[in-house]
Protein backbone atom coordinates (compact mmCIF):
# COMPACT_ATOMS: atom_id res chain seq x y z
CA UNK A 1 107.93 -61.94 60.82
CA UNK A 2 109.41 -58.47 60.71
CA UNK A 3 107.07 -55.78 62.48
CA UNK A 4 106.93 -51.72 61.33
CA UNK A 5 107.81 -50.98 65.05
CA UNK A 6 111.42 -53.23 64.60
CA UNK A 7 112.33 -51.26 61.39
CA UNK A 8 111.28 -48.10 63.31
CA UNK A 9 113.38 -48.99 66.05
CA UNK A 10 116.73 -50.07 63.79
CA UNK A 11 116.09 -46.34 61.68
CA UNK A 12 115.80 -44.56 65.02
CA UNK A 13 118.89 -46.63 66.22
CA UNK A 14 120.87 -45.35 62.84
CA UNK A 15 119.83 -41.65 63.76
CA UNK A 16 116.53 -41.38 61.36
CA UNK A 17 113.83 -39.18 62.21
CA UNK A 18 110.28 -40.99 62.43
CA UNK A 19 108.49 -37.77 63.53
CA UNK A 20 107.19 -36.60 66.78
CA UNK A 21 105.55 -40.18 67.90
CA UNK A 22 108.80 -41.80 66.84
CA UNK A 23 108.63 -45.96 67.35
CA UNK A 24 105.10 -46.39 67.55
CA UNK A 25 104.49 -49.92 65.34
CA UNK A 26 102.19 -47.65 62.92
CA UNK A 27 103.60 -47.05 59.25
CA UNK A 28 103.31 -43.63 58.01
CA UNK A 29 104.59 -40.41 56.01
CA UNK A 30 107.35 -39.96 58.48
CA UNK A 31 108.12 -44.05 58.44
CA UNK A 32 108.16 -44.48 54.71
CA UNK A 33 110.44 -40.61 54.25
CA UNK A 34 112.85 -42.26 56.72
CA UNK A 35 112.95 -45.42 54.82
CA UNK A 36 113.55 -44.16 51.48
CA UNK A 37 116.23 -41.74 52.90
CA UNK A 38 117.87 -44.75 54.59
CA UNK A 39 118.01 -46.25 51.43
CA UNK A 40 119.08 -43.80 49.62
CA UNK A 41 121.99 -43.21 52.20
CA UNK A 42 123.16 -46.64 51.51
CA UNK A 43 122.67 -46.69 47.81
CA UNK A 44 120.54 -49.26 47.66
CA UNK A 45 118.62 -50.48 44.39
CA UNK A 46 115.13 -50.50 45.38
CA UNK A 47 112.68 -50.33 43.10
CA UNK A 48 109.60 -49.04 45.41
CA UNK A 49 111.84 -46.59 48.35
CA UNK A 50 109.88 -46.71 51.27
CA UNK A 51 109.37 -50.10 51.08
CA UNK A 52 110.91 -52.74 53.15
CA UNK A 53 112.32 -56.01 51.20
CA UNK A 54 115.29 -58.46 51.75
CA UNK A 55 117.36 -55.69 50.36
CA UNK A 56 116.84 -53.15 53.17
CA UNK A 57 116.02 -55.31 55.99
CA UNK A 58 119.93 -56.42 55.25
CA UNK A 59 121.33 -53.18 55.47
CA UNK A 60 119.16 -52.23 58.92
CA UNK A 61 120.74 -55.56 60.06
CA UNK A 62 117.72 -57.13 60.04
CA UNK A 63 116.54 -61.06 58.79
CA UNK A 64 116.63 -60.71 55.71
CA UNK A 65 115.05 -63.86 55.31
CA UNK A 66 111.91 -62.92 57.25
CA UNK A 67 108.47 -61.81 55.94
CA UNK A 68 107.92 -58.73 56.56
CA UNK A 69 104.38 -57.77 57.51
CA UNK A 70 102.35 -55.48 55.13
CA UNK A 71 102.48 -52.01 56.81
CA UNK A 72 98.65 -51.66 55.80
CA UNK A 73 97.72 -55.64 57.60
CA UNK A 74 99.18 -54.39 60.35
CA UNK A 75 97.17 -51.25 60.34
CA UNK A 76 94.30 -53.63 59.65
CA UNK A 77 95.08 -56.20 62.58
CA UNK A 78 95.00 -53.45 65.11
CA UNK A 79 91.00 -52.71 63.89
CA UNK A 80 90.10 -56.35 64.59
CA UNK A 81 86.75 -56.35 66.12
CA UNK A 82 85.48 -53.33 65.36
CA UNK A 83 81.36 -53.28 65.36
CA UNK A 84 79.57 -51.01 62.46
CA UNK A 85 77.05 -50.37 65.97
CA UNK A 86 79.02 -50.85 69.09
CA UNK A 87 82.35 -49.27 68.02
CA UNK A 88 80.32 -46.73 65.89
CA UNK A 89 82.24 -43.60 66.65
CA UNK A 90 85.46 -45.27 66.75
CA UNK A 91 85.07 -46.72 63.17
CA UNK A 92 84.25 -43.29 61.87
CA UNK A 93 87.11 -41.67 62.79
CA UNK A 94 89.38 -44.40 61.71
CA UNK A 95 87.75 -44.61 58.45
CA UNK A 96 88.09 -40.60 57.90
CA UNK A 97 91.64 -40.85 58.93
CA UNK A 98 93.27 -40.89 55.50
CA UNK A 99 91.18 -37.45 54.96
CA UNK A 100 87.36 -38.82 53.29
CA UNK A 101 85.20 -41.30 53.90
CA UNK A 102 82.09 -43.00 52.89
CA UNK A 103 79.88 -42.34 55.32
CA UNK A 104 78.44 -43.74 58.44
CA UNK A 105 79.13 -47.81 58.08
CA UNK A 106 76.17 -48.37 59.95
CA UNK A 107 74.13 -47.55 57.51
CA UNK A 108 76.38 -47.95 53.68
CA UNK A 109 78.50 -50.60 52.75
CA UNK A 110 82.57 -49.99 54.15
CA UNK A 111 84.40 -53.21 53.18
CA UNK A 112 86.00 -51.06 49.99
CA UNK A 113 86.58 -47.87 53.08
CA UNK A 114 88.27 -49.75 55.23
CA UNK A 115 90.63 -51.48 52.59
CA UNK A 116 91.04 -47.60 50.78
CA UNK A 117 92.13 -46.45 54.56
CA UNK A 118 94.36 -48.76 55.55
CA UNK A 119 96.37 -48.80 52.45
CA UNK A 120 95.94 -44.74 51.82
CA UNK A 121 97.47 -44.08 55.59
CA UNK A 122 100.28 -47.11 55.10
CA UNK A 123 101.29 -46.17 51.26
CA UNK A 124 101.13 -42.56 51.09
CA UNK A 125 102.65 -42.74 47.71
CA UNK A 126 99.94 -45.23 46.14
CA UNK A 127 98.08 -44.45 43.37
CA UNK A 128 94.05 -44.99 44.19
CA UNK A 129 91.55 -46.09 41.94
CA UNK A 130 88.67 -44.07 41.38
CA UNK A 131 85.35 -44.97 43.19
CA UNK A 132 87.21 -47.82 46.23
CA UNK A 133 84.15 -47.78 47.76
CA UNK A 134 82.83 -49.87 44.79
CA UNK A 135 84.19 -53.02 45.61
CA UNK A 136 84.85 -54.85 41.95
CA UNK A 137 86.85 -51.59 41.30
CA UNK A 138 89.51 -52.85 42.96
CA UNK A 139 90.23 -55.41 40.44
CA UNK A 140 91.83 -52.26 38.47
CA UNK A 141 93.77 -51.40 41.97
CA UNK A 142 98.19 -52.20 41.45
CA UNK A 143 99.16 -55.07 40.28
CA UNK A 144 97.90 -58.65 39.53
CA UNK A 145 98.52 -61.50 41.79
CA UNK A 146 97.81 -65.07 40.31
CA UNK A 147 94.67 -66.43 42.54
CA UNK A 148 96.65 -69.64 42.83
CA UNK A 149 99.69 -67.87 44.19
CA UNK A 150 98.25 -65.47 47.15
CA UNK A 151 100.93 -63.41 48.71
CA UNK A 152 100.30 -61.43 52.40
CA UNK A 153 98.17 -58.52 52.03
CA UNK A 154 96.72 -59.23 48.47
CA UNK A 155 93.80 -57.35 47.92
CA UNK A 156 90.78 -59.89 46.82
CA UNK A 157 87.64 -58.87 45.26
CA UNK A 158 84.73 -61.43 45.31
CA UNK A 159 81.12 -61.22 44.01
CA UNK A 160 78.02 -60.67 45.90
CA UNK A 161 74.56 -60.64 44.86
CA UNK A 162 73.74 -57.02 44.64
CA UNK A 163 77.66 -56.36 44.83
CA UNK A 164 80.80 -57.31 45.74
CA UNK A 165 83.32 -57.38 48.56
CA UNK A 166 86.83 -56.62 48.81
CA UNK A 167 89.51 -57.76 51.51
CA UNK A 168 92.90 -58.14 52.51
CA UNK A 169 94.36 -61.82 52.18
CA UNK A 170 96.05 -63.27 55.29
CA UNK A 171 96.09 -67.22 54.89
CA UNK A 172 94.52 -69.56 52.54
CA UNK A 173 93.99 -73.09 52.19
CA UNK A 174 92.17 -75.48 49.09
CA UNK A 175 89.10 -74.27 49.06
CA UNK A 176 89.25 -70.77 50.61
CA UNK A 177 90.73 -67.62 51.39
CA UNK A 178 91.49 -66.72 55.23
CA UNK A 179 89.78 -63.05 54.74
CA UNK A 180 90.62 -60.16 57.11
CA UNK A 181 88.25 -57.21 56.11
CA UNK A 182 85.46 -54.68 57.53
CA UNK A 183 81.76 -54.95 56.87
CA UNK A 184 82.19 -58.85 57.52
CA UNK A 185 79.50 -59.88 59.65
CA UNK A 186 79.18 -56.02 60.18
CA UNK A 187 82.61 -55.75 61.98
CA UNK A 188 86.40 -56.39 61.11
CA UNK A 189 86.91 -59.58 61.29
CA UNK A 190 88.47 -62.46 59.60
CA UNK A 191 86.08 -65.30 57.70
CA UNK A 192 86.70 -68.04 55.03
CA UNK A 193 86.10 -66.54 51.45
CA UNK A 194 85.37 -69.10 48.98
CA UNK A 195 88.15 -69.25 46.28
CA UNK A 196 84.87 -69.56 43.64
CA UNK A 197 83.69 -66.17 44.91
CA UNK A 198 87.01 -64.39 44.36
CA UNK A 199 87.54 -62.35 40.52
CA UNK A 200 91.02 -61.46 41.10
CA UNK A 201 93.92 -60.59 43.85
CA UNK A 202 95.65 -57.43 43.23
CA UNK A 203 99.07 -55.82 45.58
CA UNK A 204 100.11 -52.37 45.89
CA UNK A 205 102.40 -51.21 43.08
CA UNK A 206 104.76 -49.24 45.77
CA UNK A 207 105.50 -52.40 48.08
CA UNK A 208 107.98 -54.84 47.04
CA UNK A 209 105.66 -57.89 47.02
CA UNK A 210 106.90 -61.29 48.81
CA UNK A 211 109.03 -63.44 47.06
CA UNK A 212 107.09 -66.63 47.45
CA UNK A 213 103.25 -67.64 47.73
CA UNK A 214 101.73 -67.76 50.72
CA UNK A 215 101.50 -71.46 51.97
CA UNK A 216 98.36 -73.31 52.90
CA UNK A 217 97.59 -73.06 56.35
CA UNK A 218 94.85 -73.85 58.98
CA UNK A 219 91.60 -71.55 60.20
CA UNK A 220 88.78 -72.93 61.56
CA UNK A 221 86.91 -69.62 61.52
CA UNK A 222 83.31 -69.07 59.52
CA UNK A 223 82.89 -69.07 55.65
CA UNK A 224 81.67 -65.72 54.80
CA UNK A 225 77.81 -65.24 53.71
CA UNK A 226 77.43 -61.40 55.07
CA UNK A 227 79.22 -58.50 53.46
CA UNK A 228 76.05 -56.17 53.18
C-alpha cells in the first residue's frame, strides 16, 4: 500500500514544498497544497486536488495500482493504544490538535473526537457536520458507502444503548466489521463491530474513494461491547 511519507518523498523529489517538517509520513495543509499544485502542474483531471488516486500516483511515478492508505487511518494507526487514563495528557492534546475538543475523554464520550480529529487535521478542506461528537450524526457526514461494499477508512456509525459509536473501517469479514476507533474499551484500539449494529458507512467527500470493496479478511481480535 502507498504511505503519505512515499508521496511526500516523490513531491519533495519533484521540487514541492511540504513545509518546514518536510517528509514526515503525517498528511497535512502543507501535504495536501503540494498535492493539488502538483496536480495542477501536470494538468491532471482530479476531481478532489489534494487527494491521491491512480491518477496522481501515475504521474509521481508511483503504483498506480496500489491502495493508497487514507491520510486520516494513518493518522489514526499512529494513536493505537492510547488509554482515556494512562495516556491522559497525551490524548488531550491530540484530540485538541485540529483546534477544539470535547473535553477530557476520561470523563465524556470521544469515539465521535477522535474520528472529527483525525479527519479535520488529514482533510483540511472537508466539510464537518455539526455536533461530531454525537455519534449517529455522522450518518449525515460525505458520502454513502453501501454496508455490503466497505472501502478503507469508511466512517461506520453503530447503535448503542444510550448512544451510538462511530469508527473508522479497516477490514471486515461476514459477520463483522474490523473497527479501529477511540473510546473502545476506553483506548484506541481495534475490535469486531457487529455488521447488525452498524446504520450506515459514510467517506469523505474530498478523497477519491477506492475503486473496489474492501475484501474479507481475518482478525481474531474482540467483538466490541464497550464504547461508553
Amino acid at each position: 500500500m502507498t504511505t503519505t511519507l512515499q508521496v511526500q518523498e516523490r513531491l519533495i523529489a519533484l521540487g514541492y514544498y511540504l513545509g518546514p517538517d518536510g517528509a514526515d509520513g503525517l498528511p497535512g495543509r502543507f501535504t495536501t497544497k503540494a498535492i493539488a499544485n502538483f496536480q495542477a502542474d501536470q494538468k491532471l483531471d482530479i476531481k478532489n486536488p489534494g487527494s491521491v488516486g491512480p491518477k496522481t500516483l501515475a504521474a509521481l511515478g508511483l503504483s498506480e495500482s496500489e491502495t493508497v492508505i487514507p491520510p486520516w487511518i494513518e493518522i489514526a494507526q499512529r494513536k493505537m493504544g492510547l488509554h482515556e487514563v494512562r495516556d491522559n495528557k497525551a490524548l488531550k492534546e491530540f484530540l485538541k490538535s485540529d483546534g477544539h475538543a470535547l473535553g477530557d475523554p476520561a470523563k465524556l464520550p470521544w469515539c465521535g473526537d477522535f474520528v472529527e480529529t483525525c479527519i479535520a487535521v488529514a482533510l483540511p478542506n472537508e466539510v464537518m457536520i455539526a455536533n461530531p461528537y454525537w455519534a449517529l450524526n455522522w450518518l449525515k457526514f460525505g458520502r454513502d458507502v453501501p454496508k455490503d461494499k466497505p472501502v478503507l477508512g469508511a466512517i461506520g456509525a453503530a447503535e448503542r444503548n444510550g448512544g451510538g459509536h462511530v469508527f473508522f473501517v479497516v477490514g471486515h469479514d461476514k459477520d463483522s466489521y474490523h473497527a479501529l476507533g477511540g473510546n473502545q474499551c476506553n483506548s484506541v484500539s481495534i475490535v469486531k463491530m457487529p455488521k447488525s449494529r452498524v446504520k450506515g458507512l459514510r467517506y469523505p467527500r474530498t478523497f477519491a474513494m477506492p475503486a473496489k470493496p474492501l475484501a474479507f479478511s481475518t482478525f481474531n481480535g474482540k467483538i466490541s461491547t464497550n464504547e461508553a
